[in-house]
N, C-alpha and C. Protein backbone atom coordinates (compact mmCIF):
# COMPACT_ATOMS: atom_id res chain seq x y z
N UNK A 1 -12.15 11.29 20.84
CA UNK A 1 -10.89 11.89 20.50
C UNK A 1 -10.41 12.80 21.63
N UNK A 2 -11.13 13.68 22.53
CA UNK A 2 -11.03 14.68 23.79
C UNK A 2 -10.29 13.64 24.63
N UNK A 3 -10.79 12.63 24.67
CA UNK A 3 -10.15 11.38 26.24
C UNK A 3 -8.99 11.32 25.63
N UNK A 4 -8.62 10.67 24.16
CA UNK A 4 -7.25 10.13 23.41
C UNK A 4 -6.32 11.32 23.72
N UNK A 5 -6.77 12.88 23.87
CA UNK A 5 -5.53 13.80 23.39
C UNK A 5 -5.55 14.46 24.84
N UNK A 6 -6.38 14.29 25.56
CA UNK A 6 -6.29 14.52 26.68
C UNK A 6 -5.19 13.56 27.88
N UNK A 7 -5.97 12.34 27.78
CA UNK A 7 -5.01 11.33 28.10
C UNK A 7 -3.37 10.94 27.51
N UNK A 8 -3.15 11.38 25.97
CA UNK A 8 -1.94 11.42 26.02
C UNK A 8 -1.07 12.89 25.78
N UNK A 9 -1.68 13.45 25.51
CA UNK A 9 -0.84 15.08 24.94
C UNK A 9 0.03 15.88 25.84
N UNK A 10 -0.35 15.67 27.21
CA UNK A 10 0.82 16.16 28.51
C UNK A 10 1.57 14.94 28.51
N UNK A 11 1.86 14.00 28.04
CA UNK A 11 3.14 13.33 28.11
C UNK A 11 3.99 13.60 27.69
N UNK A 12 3.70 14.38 26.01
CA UNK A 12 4.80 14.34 25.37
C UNK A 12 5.19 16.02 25.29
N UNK A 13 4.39 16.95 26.59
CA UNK A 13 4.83 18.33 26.28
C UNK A 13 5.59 18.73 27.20
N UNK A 14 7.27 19.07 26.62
CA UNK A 14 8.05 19.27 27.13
C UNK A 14 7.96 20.59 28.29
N UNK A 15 8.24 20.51 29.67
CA UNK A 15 8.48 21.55 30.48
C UNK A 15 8.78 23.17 29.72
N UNK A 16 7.80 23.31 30.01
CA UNK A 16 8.00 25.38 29.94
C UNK A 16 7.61 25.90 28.58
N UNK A 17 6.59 24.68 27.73
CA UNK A 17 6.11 25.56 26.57
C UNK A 17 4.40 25.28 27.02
N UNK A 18 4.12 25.99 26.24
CA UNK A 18 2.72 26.41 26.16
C UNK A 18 2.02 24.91 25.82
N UNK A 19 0.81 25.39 27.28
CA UNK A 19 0.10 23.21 26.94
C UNK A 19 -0.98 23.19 25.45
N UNK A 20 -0.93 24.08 25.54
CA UNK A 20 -2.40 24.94 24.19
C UNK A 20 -1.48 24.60 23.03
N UNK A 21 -0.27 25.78 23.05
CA UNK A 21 0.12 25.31 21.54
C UNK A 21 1.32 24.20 21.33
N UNK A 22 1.26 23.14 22.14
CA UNK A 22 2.09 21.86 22.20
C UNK A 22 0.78 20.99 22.16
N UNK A 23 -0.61 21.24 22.43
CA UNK A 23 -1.68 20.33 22.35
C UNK A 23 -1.86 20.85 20.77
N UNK A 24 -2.20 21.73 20.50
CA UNK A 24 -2.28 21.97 19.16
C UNK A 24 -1.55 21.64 17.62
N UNK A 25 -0.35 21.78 18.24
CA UNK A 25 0.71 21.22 17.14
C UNK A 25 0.87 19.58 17.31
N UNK A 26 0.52 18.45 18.84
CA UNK A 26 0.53 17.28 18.38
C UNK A 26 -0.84 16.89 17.97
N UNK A 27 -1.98 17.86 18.16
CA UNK A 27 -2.75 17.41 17.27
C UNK A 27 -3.31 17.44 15.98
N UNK A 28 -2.24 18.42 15.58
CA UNK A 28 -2.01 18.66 14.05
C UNK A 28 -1.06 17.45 13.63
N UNK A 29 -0.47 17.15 14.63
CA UNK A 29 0.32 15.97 13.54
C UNK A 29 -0.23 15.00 13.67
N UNK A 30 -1.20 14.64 14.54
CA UNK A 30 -2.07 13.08 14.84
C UNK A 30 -3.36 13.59 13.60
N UNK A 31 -3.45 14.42 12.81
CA UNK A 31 -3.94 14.66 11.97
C UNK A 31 -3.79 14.41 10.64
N UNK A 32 -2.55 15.12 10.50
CA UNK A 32 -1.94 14.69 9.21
C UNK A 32 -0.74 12.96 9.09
N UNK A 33 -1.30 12.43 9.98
CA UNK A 33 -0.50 11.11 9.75
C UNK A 33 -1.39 10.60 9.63
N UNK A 34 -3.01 10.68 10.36
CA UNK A 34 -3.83 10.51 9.88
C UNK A 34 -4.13 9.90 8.47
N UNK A 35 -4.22 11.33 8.12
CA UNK A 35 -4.70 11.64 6.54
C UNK A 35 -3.89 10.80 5.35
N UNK A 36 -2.38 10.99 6.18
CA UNK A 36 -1.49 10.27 5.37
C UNK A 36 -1.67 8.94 4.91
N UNK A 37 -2.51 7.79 5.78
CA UNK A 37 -2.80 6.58 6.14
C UNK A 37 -3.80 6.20 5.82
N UNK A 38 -4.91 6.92 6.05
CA UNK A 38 -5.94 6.72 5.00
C UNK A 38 -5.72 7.09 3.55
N UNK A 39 -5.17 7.99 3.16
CA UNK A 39 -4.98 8.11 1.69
C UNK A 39 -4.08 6.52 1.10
N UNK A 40 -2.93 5.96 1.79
CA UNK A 40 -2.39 5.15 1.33
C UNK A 40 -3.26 3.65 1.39
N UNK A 41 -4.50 3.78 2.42
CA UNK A 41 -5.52 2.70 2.60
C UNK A 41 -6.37 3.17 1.19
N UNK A 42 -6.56 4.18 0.95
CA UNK A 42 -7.58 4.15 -0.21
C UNK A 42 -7.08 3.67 -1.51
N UNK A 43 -6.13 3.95 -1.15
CA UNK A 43 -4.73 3.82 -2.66
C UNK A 43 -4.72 2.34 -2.67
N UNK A 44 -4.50 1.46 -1.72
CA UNK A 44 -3.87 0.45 -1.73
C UNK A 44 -5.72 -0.19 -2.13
N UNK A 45 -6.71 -0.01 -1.38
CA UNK A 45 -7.87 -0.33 -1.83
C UNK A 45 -7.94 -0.58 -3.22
N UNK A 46 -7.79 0.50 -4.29
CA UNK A 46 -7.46 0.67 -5.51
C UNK A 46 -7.31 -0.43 -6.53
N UNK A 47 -6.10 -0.48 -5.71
CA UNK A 47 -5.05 -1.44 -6.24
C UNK A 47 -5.67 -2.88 -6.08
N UNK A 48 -6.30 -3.27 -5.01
CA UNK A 48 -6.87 -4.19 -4.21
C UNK A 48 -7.60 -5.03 -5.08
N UNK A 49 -9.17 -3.63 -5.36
CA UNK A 49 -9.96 -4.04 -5.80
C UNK A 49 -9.45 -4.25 -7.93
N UNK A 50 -8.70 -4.21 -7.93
CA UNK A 50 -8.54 -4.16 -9.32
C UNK A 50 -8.00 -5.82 -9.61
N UNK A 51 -7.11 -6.09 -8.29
CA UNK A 51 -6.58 -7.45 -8.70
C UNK A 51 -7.45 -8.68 -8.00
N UNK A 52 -8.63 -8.01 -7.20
CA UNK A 52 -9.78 -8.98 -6.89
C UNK A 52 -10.79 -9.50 -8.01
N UNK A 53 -10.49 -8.33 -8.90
CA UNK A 53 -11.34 -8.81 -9.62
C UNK A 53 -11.38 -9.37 -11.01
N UNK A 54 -9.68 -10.10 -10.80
CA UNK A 54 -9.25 -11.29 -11.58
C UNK A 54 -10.43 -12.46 -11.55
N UNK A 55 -10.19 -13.24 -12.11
CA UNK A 55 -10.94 -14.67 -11.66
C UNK A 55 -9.70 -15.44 -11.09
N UNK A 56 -8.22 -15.04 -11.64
CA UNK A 56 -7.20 -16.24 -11.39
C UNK A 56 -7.20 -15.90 -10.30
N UNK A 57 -6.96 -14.58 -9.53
CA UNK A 57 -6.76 -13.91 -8.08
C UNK A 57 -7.73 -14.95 -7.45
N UNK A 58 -9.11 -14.49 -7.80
CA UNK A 58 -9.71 -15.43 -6.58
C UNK A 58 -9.65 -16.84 -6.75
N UNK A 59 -9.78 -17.59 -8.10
CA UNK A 59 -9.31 -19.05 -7.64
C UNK A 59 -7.78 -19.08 -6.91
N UNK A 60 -6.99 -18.45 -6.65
CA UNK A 60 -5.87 -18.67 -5.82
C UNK A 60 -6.43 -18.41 -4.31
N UNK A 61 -7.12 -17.18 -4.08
CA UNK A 61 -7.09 -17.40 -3.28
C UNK A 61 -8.26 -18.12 -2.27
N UNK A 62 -9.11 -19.12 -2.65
CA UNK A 62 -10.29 -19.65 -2.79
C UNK A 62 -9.42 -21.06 -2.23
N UNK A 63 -8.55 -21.38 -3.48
CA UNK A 63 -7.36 -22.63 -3.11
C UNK A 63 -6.64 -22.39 -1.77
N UNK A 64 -6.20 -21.15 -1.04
CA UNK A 64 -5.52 -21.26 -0.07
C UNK A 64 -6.46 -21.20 1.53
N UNK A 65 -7.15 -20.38 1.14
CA UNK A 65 -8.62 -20.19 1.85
C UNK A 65 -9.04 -21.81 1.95
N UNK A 66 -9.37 -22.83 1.11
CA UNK A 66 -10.02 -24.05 1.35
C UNK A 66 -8.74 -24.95 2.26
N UNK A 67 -7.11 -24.91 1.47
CA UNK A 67 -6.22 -25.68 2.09
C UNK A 67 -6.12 -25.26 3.53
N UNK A 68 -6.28 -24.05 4.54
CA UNK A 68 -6.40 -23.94 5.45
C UNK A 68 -7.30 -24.28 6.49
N UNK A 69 -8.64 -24.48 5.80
CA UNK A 69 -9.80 -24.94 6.83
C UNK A 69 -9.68 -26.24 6.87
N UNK A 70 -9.10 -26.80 5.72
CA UNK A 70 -8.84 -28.34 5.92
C UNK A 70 -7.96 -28.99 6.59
N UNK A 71 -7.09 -27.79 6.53
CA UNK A 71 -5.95 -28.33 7.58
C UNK A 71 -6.44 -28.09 8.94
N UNK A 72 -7.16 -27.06 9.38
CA UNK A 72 -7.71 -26.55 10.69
C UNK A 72 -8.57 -27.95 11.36
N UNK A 73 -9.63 -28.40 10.14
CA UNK A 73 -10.29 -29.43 10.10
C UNK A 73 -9.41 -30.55 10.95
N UNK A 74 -8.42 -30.69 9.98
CA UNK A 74 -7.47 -32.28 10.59
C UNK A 74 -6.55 -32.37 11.83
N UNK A 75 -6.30 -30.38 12.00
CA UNK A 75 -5.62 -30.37 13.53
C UNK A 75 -6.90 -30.96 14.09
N UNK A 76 -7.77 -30.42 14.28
CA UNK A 76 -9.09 -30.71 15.30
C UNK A 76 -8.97 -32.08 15.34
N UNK A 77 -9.52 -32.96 13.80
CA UNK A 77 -9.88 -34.11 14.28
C UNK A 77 -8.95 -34.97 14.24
N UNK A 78 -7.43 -34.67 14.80
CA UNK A 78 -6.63 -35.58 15.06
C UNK A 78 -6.32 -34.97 16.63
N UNK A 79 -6.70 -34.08 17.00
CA UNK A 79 -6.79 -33.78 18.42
C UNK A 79 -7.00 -34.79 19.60
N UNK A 80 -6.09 -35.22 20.67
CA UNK A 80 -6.38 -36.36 21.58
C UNK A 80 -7.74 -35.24 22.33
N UNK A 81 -8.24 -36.34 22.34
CA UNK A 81 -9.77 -35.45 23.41
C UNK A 81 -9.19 -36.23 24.87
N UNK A 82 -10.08 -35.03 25.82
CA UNK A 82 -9.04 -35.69 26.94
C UNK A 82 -10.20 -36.40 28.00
């Protein structure tokens, strides 16, 4: 995280304020957007795991999961070999 805020935090600090409290305040906000993003990943997890654990959910998606490898399958073996 020292390399990430080091490497970018004088880019975005405007001429003639303080590098301390312009490093401080963007790394308060690379904090709380953070936080913001994981909370909506845990949330959405939630949600996730509740409709995984349909049976219809996963036979759907079991059906789209199989129609894809089969199709992957038939690009390949209709592939000119060279």
């Amino acid at each position: 995280m020292g390399v990430f805020y080091i490497a970018t935090i004088p880019q975005f600090s405007p001429p003639g304020t303080s590098p301390l409290l312009m490093g401080v305040l963007l790394a308060g906000v690379h904090c709380v957007l953070g936080l913001v993003w994981l909370s909506a990943l845990i949330a959405g997890t939630g949600f996730a795991s509740r409709w995984l654990k349909d049976r219809r959910s996963v036979g759907i998606i079991d059906r789209i999961t199989g129609t894809v490898l089969v199709g992957f399958g038939l690009k390949l073996a209709l592939e000119p070999r060279p």
